[in-house]
C-alpha atoms as a PDB file:
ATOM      1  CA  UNK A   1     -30.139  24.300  -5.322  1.00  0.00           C
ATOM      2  CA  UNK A   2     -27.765  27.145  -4.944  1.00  0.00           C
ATOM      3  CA  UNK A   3     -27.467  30.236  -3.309  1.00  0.00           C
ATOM      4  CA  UNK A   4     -26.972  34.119  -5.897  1.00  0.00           C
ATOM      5  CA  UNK A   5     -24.655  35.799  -3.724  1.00  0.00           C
ATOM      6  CA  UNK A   6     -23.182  39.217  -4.667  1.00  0.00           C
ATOM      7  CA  UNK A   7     -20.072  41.060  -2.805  1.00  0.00           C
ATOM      8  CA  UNK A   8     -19.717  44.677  -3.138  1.00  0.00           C
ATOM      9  CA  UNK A   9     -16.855  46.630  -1.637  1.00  0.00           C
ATOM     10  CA  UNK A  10     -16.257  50.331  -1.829  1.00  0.00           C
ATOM     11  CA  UNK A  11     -14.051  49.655  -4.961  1.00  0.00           C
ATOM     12  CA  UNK A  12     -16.243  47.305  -6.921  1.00  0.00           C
ATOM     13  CA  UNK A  13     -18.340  44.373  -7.584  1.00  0.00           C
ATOM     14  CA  UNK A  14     -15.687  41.550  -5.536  1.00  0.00           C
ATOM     15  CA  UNK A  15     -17.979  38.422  -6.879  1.00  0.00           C
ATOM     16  CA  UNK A  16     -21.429  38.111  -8.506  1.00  0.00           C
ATOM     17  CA  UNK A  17     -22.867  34.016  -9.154  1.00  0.00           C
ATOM     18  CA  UNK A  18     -23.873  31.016  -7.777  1.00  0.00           C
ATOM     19  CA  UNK A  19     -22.385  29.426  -4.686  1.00  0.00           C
ATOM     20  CA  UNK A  20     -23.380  26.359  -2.011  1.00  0.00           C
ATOM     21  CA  UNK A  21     -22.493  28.228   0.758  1.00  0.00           C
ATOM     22  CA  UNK A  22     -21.685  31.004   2.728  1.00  0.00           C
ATOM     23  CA  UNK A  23     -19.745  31.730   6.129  1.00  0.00           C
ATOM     24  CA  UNK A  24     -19.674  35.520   7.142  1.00  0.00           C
ATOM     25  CA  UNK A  25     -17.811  36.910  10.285  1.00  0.00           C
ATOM     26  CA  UNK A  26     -21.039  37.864  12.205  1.00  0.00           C
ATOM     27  CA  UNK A  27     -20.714  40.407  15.335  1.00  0.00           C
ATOM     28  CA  UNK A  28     -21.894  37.756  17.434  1.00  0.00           C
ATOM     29  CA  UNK A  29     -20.063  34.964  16.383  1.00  0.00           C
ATOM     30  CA  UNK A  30     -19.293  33.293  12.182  1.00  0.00           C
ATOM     31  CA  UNK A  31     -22.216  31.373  10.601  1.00  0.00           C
ATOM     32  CA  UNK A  32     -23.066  30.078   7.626  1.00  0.00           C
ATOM     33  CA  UNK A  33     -25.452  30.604   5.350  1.00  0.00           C
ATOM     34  CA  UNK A  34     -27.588  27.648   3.234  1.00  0.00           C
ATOM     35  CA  UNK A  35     -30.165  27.566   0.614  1.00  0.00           C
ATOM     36  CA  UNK A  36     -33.746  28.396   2.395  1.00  0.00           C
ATOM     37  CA  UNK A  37     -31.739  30.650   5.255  1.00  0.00           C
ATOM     38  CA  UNK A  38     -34.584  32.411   6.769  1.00  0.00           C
ATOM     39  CA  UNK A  39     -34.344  36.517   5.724  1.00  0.00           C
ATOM     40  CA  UNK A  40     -31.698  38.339   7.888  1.00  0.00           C
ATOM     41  CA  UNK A  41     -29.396  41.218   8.279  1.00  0.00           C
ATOM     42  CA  UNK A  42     -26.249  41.147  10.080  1.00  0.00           C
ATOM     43  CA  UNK A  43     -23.594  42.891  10.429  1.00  0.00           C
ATOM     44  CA  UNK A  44     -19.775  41.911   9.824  1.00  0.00           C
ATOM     45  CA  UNK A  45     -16.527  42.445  12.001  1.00  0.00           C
ATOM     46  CA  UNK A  46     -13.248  41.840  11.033  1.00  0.00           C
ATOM     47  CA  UNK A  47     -12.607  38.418   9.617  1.00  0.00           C
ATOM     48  CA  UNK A  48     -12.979  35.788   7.355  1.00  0.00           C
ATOM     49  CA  UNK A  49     -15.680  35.632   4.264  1.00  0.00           C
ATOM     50  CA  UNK A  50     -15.536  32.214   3.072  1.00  0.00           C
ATOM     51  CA  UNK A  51     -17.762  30.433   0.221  1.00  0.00           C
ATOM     52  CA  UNK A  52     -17.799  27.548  -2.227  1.00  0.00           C
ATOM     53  CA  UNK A  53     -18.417  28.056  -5.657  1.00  0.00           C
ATOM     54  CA  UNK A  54     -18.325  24.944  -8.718  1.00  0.00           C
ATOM     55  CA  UNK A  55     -14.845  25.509  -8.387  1.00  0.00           C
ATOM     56  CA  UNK A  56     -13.710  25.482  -4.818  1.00  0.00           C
ATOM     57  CA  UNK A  57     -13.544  27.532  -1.834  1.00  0.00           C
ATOM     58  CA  UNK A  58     -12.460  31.116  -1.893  1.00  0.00           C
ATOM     59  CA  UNK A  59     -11.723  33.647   1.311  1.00  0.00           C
ATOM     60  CA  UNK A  60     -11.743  36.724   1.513  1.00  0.00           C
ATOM     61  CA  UNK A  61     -10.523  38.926   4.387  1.00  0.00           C
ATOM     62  CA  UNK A  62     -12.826  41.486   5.300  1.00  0.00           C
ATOM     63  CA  UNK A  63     -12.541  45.089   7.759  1.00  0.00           C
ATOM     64  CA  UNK A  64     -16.285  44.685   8.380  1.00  0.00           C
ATOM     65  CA  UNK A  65     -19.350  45.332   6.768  1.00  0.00           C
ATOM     66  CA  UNK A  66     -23.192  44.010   6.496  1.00  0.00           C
ATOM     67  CA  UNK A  67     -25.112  40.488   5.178  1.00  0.00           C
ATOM     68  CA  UNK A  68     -28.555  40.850   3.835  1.00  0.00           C
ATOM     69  CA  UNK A  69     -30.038  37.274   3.253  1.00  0.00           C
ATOM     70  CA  UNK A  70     -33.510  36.899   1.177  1.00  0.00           C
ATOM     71  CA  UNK A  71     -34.443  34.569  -0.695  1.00  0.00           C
ATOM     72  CA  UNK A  72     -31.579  32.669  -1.553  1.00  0.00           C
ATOM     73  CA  UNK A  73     -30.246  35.774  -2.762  1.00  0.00           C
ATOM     74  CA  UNK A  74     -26.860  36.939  -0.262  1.00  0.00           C
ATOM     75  CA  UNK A  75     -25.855  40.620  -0.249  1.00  0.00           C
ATOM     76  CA  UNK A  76     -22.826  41.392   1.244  1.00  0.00           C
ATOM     77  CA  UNK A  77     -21.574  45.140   1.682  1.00  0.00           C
ATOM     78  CA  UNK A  78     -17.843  44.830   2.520  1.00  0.00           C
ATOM     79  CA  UNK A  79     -14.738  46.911   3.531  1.00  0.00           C
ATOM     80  CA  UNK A  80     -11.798  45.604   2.550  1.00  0.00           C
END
């Protein structure tokens, strides 16, 4: 199974597909998010988004921002 996750900065759509995973710089600490992650929203500080796609790992270094998780589908609202 796989996760939809779609990152939108200010500027434009920074990824849209499929990934395993999901760490995001929460305010209270980094976490990662997994297929069946119960429904949340977070926000982001400054840091490191990090996820795994069919063809590796990509970062991304974020200002801040928020993470909406529901059903397997990630929404992340980013400043970059």
């Amino acid at each position: 199974m796989s996760l939809n996750l779609k990152i939108v900065s200010p500027e434009k759509i920074e990824f849209d597909g499929k990934v395993e995973s999901v760490f995001v710089p929460g305010t209270l600490g980094e976490f990662e998010i997994l297929t069946g992650h119960a429904p949340i929203i977070s926000s982001l500080e400054k840091g490191k988004v990090e996820y795994i796609t069919s063809e590796g790992r990509v970062q991304l270094m974020i200002l801040g921002g928020f993470v909406e998780v529901k059903k397997d589908n990630v929404s992340l609202c980013v400043e970059i």
